[in-house]
Protein backbone atom coordinates (compact mmCIF):
# COMPACT_ATOMS: atom_id res chain seq x y z
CA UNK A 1 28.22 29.42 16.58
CA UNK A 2 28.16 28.98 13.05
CA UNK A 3 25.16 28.93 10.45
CA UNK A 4 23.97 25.37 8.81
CA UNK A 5 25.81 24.94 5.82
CA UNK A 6 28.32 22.55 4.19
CA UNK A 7 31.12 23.30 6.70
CA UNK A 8 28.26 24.27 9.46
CA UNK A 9 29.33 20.64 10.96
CA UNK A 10 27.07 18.55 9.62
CA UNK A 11 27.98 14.66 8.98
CA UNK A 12 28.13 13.96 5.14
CA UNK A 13 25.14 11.53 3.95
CA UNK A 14 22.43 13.58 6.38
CA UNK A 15 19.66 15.85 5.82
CA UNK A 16 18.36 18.34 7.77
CA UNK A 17 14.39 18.80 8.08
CA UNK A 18 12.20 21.00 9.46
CA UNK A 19 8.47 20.03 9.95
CA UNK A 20 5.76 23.10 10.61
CA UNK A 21 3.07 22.37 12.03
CA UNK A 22 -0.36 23.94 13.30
CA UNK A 23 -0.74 23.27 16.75
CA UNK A 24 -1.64 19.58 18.81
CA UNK A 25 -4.42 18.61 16.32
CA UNK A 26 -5.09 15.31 15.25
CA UNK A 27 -3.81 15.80 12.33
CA UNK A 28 -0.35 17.53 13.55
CA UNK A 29 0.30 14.47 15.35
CA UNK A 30 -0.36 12.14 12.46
CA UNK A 31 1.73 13.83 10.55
CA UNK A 32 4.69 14.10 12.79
CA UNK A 33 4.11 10.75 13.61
CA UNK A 34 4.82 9.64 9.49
CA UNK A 35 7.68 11.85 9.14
CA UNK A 36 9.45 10.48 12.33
CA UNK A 37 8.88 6.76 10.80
CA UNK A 38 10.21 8.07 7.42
CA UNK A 39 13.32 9.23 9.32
CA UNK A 40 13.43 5.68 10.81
CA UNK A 41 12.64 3.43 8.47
CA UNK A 42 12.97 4.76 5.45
CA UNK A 43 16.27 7.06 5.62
CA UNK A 44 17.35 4.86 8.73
CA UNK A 45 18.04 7.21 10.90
CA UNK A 46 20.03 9.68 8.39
CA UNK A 47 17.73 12.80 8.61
CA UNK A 48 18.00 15.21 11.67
CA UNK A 49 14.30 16.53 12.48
CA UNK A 50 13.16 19.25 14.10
CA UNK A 51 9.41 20.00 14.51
CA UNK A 52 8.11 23.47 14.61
CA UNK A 53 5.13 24.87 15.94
CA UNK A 54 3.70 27.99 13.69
CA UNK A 55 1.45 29.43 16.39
CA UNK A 56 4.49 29.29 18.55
CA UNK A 57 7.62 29.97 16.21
CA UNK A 58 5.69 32.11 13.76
CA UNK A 59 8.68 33.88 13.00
CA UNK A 60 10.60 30.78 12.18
CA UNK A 61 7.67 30.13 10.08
CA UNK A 62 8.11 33.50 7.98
CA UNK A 63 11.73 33.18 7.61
CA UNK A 64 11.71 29.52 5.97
CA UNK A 65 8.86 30.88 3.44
CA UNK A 66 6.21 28.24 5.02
CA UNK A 67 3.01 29.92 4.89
CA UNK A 68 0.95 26.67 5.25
CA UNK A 69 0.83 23.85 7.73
CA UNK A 70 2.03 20.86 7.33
CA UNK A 71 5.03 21.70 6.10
CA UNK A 72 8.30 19.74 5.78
CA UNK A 73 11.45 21.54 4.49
CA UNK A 74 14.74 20.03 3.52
CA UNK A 75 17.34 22.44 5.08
CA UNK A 76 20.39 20.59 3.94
CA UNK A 77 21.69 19.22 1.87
CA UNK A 78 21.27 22.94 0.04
CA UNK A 79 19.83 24.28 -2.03
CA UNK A 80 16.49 23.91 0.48
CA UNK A 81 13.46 22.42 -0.40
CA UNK A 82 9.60 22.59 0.33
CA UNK A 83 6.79 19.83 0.63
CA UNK A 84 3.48 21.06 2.15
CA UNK A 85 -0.09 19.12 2.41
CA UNK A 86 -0.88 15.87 3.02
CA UNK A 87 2.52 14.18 4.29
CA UNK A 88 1.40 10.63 4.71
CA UNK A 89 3.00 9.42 1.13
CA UNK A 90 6.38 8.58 2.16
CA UNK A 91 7.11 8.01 -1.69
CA UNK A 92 5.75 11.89 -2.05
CA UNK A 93 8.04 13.09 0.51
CA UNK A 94 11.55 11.38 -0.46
CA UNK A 95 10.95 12.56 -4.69
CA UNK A 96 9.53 15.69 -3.60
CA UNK A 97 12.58 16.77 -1.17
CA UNK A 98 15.37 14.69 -3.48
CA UNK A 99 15.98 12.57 -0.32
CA UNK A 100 15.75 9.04 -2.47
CA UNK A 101 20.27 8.68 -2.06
CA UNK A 102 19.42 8.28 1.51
CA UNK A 103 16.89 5.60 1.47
CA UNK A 104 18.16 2.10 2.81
CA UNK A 105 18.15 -0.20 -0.01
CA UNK A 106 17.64 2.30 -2.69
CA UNK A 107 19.19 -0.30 -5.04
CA UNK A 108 15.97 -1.68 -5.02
CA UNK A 109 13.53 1.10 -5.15
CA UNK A 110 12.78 0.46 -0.81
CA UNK A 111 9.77 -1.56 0.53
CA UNK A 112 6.80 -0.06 0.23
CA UNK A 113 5.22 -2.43 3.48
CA UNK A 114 2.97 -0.56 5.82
């Protein structure tokens, strides 16, 4: 098996994230709930996501740096990035992890319809 990197077999034009979350709260599920229809929508469908549990992975947790839930990291493309709090500004999310070269329709800045 070999580690996530560029020649870790990962398509070109993808990014790999990582959301932490606390637990089945309310707010966990919101939260998962916007970054799945950012994946969707937004990068259409170019972002693999994986959603972590910190009570349950807390080691996971430690080894990414998170020390606060929500969390969303950008594991590739490298280097790796960080976003934690509120998650719910989908405009937040693609500046703050340098995901806006995968938005559909970037020519145009996106829609911003909700």
């Amino acid at each position: 098996m070999s580690a996530a990197g560029p020649t870790g077999g990962e398509a070109a034009g993808r990014a790999r994230l990582r959301l932490y979350v606390a637990g089945t709260s309310l707010r966990s599920t919101r939260t998962i709930e916007s970054v799945r229809r950012l994946c969707e929508r937004r990068l259409g469908g170019l972002c693999d996501l994986e959603v972590v549990d910190i009570y349950q992975q807390s080691g996971l947790a430690g080894t990414d740096g998170v020390v606060a839930a929500p969390t969303l990291v950008r594991l590739s493309p490298l280097p790796a990035r960080r976003l934690a709090g509120d998650l719910s500004d989908e405009q937040r999310i693609l500046e703050g992890l340098g995901l806006q070269s995968l938005v559909r329709g970037s020519a145009d800045g996106g829609d911003d319809e909700r």
